[in-house]
PDB file of N, CA and C in Angstrom:
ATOM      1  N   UNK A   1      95.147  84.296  97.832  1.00  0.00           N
ATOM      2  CA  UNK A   1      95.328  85.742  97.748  1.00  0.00           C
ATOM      3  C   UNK A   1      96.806  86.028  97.507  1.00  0.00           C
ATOM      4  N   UNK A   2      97.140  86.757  96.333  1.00  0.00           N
ATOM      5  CA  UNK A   2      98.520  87.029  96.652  1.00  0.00           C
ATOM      6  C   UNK A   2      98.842  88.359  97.167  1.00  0.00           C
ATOM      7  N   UNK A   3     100.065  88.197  97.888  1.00  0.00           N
ATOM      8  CA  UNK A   3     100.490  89.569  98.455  1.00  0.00           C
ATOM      9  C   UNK A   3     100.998  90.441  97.870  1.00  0.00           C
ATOM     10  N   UNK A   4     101.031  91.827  97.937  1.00  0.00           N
ATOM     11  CA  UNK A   4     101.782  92.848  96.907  1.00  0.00           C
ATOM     12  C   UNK A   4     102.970  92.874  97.003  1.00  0.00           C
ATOM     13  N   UNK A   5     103.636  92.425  98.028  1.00  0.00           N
ATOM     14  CA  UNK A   5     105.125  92.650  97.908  1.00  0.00           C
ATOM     15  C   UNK A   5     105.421  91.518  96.233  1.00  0.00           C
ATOM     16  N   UNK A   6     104.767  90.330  96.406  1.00  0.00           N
ATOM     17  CA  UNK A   6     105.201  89.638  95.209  1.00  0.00           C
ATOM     18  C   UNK A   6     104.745  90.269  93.819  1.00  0.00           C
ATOM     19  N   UNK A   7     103.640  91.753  93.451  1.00  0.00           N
ATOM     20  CA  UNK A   7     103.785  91.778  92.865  1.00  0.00           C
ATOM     21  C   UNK A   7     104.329  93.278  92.441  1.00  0.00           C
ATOM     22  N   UNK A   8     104.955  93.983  93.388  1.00  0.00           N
ATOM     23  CA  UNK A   8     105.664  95.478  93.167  1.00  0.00           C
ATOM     24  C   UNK A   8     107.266  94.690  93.153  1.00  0.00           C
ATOM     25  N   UNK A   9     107.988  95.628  92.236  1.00  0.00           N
ATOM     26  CA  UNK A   9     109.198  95.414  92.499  1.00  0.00           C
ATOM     27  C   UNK A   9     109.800  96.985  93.335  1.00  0.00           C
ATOM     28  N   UNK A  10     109.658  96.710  94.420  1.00  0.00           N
ATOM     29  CA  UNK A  10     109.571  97.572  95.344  1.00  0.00           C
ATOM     30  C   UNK A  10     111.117  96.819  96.565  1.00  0.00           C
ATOM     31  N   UNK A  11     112.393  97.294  96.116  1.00  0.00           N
ATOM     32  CA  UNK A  11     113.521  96.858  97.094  1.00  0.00           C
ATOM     33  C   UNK A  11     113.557  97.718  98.431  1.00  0.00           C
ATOM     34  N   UNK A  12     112.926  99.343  98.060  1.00  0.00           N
ATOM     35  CA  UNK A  12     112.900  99.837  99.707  1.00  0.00           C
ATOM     36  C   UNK A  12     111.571  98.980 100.547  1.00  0.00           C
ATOM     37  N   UNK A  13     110.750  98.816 100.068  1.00  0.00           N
ATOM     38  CA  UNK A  13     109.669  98.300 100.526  1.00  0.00           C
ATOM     39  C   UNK A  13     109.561  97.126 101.436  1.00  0.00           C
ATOM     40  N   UNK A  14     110.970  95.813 100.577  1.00  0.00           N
ATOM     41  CA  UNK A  14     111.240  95.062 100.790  1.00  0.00           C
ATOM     42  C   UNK A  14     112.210  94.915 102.348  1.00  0.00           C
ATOM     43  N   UNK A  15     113.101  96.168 102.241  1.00  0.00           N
ATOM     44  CA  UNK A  15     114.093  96.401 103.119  1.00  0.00           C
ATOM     45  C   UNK A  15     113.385  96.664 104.379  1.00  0.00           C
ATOM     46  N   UNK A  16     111.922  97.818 104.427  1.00  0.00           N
ATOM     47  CA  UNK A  16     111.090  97.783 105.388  1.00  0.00           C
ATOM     48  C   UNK A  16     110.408  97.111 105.495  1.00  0.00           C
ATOM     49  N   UNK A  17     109.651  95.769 105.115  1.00  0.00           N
ATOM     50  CA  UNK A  17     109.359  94.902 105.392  1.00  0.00           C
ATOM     51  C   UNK A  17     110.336  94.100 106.340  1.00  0.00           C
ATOM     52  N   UNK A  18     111.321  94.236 105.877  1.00  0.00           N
ATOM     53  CA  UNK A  18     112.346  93.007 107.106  1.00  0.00           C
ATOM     54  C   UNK A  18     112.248  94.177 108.090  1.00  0.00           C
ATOM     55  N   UNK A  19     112.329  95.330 108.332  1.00  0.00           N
ATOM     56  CA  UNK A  19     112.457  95.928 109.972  1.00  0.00           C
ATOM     57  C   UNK A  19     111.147  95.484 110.398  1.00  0.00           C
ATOM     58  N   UNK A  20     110.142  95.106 109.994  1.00  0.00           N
ATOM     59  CA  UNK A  20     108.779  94.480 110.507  1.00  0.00           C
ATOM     60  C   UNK A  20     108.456  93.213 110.812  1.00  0.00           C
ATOM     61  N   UNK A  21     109.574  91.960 110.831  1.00  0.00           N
ATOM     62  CA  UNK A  21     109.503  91.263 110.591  1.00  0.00           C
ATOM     63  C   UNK A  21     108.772  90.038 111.549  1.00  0.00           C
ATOM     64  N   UNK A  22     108.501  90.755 112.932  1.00  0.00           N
ATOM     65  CA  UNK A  22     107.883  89.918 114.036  1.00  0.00           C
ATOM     66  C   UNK A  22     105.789  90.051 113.616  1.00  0.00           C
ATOM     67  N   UNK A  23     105.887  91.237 113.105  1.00  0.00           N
ATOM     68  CA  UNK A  23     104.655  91.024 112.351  1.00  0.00           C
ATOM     69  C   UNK A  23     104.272  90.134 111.606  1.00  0.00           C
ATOM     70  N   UNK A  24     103.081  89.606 111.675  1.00  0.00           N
ATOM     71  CA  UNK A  24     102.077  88.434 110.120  1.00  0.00           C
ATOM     72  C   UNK A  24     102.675  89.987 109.452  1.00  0.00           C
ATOM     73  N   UNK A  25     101.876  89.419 108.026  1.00  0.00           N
ATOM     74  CA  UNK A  25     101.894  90.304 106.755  1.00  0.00           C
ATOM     75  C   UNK A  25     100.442  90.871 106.806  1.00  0.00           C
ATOM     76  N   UNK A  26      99.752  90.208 107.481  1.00  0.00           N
ATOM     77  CA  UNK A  26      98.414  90.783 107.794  1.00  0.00           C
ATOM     78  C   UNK A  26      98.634  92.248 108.671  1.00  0.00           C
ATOM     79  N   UNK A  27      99.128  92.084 109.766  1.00  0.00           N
ATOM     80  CA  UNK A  27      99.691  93.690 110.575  1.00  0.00           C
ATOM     81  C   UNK A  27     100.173  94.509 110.351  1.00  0.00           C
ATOM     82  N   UNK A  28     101.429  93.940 109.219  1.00  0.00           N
ATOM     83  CA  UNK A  28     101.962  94.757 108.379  1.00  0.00           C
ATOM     84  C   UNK A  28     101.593  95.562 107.298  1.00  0.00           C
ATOM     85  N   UNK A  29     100.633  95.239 106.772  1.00  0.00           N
ATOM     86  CA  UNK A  29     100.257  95.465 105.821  1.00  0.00           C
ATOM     87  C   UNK A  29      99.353  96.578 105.619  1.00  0.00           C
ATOM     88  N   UNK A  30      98.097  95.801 106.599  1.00  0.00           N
ATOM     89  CA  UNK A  30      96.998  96.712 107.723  1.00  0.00           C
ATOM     90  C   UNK A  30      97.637  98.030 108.042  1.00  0.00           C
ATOM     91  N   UNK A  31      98.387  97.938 108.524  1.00  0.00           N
ATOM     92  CA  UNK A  31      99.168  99.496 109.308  1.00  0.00           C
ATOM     93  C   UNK A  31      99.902 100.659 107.801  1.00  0.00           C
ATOM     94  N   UNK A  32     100.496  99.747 107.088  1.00  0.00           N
ATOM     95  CA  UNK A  32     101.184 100.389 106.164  1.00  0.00           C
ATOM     96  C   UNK A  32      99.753 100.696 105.354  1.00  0.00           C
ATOM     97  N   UNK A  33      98.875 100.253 104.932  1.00  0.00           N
ATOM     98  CA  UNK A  33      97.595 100.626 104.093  1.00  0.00           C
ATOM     99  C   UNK A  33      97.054 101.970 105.144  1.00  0.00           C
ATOM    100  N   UNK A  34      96.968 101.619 106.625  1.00  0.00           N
ATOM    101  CA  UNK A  34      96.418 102.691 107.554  1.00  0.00           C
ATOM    102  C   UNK A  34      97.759 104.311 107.122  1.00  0.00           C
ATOM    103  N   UNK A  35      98.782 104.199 107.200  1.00  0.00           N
ATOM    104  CA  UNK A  35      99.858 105.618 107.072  1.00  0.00           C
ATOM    105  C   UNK A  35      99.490 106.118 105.780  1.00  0.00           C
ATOM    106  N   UNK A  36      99.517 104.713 104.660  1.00  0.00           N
ATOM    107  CA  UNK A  36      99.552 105.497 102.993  1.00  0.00           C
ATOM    108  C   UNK A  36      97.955 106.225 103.194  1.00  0.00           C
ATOM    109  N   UNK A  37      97.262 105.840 103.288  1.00  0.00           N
ATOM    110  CA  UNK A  37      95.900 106.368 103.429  1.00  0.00           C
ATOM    111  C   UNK A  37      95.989 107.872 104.404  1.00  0.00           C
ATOM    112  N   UNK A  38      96.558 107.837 105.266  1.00  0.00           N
ATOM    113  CA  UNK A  38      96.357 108.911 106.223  1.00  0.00           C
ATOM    114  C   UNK A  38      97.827 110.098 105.035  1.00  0.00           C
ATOM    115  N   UNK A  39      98.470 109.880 104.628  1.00  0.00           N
ATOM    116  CA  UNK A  39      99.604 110.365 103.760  1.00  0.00           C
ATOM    117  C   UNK A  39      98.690 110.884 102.687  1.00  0.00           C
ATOM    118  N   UNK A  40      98.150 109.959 101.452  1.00  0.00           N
ATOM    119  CA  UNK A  40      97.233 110.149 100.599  1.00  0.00           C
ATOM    120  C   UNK A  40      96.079 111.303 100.883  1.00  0.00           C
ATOM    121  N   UNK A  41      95.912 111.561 101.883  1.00  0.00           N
ATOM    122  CA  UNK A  41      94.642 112.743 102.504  1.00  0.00           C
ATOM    123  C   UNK A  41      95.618 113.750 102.526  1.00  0.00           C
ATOM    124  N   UNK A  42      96.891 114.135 102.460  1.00  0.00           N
ATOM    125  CA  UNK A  42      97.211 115.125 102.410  1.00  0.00           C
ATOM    126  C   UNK A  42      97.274 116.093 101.541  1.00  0.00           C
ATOM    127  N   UNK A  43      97.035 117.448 101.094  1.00  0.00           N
ATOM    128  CA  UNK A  43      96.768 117.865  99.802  1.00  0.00           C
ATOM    129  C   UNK A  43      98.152 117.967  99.001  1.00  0.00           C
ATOM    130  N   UNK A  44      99.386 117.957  99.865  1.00  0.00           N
ATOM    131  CA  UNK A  44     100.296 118.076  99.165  1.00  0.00           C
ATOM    132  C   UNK A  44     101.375 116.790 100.139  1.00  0.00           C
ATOM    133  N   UNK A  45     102.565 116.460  99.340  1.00  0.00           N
ATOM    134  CA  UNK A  45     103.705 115.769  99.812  1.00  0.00           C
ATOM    135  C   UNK A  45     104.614 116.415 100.252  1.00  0.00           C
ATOM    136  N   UNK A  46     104.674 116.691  99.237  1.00  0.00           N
ATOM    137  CA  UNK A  46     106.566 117.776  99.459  1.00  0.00           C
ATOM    138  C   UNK A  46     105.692 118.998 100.027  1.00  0.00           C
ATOM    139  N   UNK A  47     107.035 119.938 100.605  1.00  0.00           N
ATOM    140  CA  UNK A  47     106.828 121.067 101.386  1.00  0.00           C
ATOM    141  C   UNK A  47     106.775 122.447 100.578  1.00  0.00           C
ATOM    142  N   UNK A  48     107.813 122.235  99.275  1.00  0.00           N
ATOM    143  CA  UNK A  48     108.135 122.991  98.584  1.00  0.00           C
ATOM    144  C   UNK A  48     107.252 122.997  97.007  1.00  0.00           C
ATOM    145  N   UNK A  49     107.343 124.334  96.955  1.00  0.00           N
ATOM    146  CA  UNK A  49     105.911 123.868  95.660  1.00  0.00           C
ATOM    147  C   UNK A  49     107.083 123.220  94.361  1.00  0.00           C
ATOM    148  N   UNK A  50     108.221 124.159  94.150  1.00  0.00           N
ATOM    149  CA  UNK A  50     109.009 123.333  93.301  1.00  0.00           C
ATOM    150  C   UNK A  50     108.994 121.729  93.340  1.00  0.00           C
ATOM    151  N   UNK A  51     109.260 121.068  94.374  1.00  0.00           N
ATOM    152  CA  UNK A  51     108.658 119.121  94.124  1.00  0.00           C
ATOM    153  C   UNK A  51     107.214 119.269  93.995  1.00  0.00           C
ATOM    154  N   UNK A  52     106.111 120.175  94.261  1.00  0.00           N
ATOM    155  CA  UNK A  52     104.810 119.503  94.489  1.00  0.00           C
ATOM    156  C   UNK A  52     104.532 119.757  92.945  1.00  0.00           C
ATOM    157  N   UNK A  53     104.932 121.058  92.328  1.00  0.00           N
ATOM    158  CA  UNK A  53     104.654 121.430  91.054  1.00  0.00           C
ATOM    159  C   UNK A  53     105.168 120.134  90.096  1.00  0.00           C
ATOM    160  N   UNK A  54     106.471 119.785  90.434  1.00  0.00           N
ATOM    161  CA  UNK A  54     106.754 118.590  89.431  1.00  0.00           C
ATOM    162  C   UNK A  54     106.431 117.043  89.788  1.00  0.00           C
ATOM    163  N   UNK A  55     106.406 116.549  90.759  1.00  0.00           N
ATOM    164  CA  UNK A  55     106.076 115.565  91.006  1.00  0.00           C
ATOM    165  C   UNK A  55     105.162 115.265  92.074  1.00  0.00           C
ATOM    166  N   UNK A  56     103.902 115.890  92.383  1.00  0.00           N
ATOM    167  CA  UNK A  56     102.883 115.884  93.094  1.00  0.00           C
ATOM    168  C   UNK A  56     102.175 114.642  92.754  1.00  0.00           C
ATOM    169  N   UNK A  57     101.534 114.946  91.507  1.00  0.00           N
ATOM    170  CA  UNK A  57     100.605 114.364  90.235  1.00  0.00           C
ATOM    171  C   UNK A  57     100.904 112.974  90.512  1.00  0.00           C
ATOM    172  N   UNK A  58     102.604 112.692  90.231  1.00  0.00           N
ATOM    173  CA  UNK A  58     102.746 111.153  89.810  1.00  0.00           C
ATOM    174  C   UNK A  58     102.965 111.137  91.567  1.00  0.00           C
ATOM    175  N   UNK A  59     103.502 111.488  92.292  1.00  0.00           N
ATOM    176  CA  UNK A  59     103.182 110.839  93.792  1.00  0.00           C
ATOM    177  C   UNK A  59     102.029 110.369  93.995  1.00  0.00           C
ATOM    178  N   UNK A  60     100.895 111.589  93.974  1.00  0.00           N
ATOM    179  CA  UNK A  60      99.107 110.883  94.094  1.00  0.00           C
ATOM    180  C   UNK A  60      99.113 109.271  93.781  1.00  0.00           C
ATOM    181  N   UNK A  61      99.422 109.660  91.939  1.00  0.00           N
ATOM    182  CA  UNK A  61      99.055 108.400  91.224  1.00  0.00           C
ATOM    183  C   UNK A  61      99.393 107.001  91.832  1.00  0.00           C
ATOM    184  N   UNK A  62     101.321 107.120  92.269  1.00  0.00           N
ATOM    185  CA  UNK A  62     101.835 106.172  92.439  1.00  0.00           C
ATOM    186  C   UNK A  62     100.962 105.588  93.658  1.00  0.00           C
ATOM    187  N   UNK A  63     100.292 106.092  94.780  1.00  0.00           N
ATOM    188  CA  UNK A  63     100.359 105.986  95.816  1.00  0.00           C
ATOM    189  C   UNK A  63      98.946 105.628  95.691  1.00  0.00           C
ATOM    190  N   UNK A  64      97.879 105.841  95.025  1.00  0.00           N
ATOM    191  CA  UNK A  64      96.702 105.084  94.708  1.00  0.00           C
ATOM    192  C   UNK A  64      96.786 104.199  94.142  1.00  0.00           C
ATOM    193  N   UNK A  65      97.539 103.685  93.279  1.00  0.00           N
ATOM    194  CA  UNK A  65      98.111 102.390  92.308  1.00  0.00           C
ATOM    195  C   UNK A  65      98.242 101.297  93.499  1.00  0.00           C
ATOM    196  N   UNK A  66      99.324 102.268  94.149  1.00  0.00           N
ATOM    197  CA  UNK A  66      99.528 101.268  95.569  1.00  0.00           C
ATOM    198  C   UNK A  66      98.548 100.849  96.664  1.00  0.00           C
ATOM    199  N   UNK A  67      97.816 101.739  96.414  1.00  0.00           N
ATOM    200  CA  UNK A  67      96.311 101.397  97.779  1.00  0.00           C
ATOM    201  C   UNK A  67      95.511 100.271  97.190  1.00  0.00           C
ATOM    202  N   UNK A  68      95.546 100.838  96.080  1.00  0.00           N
ATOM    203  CA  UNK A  68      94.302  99.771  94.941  1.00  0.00           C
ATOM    204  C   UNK A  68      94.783  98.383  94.976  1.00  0.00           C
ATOM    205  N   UNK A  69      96.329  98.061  94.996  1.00  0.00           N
ATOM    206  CA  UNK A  69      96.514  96.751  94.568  1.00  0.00           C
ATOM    207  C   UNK A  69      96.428  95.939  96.437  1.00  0.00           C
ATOM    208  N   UNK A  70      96.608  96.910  97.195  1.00  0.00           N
ATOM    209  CA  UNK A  70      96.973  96.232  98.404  1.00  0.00           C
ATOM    210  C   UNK A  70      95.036  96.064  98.984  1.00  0.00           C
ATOM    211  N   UNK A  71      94.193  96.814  98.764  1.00  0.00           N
ATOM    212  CA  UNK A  71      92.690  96.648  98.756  1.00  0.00           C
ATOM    213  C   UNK A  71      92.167  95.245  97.899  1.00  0.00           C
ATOM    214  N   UNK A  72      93.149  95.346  96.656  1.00  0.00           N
ATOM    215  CA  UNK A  72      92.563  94.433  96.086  1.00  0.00           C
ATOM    216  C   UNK A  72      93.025  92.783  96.689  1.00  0.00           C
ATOM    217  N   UNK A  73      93.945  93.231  97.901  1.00  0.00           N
ATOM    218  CA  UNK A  73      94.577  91.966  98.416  1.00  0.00           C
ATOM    219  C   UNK A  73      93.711  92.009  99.522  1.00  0.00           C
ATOM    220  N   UNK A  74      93.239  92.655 100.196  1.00  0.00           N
ATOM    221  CA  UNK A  74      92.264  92.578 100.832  1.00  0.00           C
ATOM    222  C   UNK A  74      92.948  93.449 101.947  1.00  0.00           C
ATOM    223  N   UNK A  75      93.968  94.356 101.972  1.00  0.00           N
ATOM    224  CA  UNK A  75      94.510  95.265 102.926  1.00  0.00           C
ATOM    225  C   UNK A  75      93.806  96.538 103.168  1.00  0.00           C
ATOM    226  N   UNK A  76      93.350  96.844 104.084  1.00  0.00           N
ATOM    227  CA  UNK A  76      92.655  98.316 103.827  1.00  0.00           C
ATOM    228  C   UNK A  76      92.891  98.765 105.200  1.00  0.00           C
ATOM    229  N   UNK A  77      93.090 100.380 105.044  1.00  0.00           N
ATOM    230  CA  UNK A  77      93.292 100.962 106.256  1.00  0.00           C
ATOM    231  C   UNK A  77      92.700 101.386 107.282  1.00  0.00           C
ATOM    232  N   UNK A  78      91.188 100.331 107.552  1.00  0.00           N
ATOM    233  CA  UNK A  78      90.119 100.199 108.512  1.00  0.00           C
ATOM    234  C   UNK A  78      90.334 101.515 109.175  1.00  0.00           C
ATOM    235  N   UNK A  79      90.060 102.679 108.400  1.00  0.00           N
ATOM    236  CA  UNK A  79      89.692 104.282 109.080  1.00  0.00           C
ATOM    237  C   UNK A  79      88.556 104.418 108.965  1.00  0.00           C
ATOM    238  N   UNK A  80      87.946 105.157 109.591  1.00  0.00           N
ATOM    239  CA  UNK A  80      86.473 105.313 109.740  1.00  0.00           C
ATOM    240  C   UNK A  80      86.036 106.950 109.461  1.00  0.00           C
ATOM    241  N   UNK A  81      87.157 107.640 108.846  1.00  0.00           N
ATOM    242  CA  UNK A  81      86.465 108.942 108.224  1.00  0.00           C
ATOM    243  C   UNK A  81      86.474 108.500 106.667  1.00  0.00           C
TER     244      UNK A  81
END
């Protein structure tokens, strides 16, 4: 199975990965799939419609791109709604 960090070039990602670092990548991963998921249910990101109007759309996108590849690693955010 490979992990997504090897295949996002993702350096903040990377940087929070090391504050996690007593975690497997399994816990880590698990939990971060559990926030993006609970984040992703929100109807909007930003607070202000000026960011939601311009970059809502590609937030969604980016952030399902990101669920999909970490599901497809077998990470999922074991929620039950």
């Amino acid at each position: 199975m490979s992990r997504v960090r090897d295949r996002l070039p993702m350096r903040n990602g990377d940087l929070l990965r090391n504050e996690f670092a007593a975690q497997t990548d399994a816990q880590y991963y698990q939990g971060l799939a559990r926030f993006l998921t609970l984040l992703r249910r929100r109807p909007k990101f930003f607070r202000t419609d000026y960011f939601a109007d311009r970059l809502g759309s590609q937030a969604h996108a980016n952030l399902d791109r990101l669920l999909a590849l970490m599901a497809a690693d077998g990470y999922g955010p074991g929620l039950s709604r």
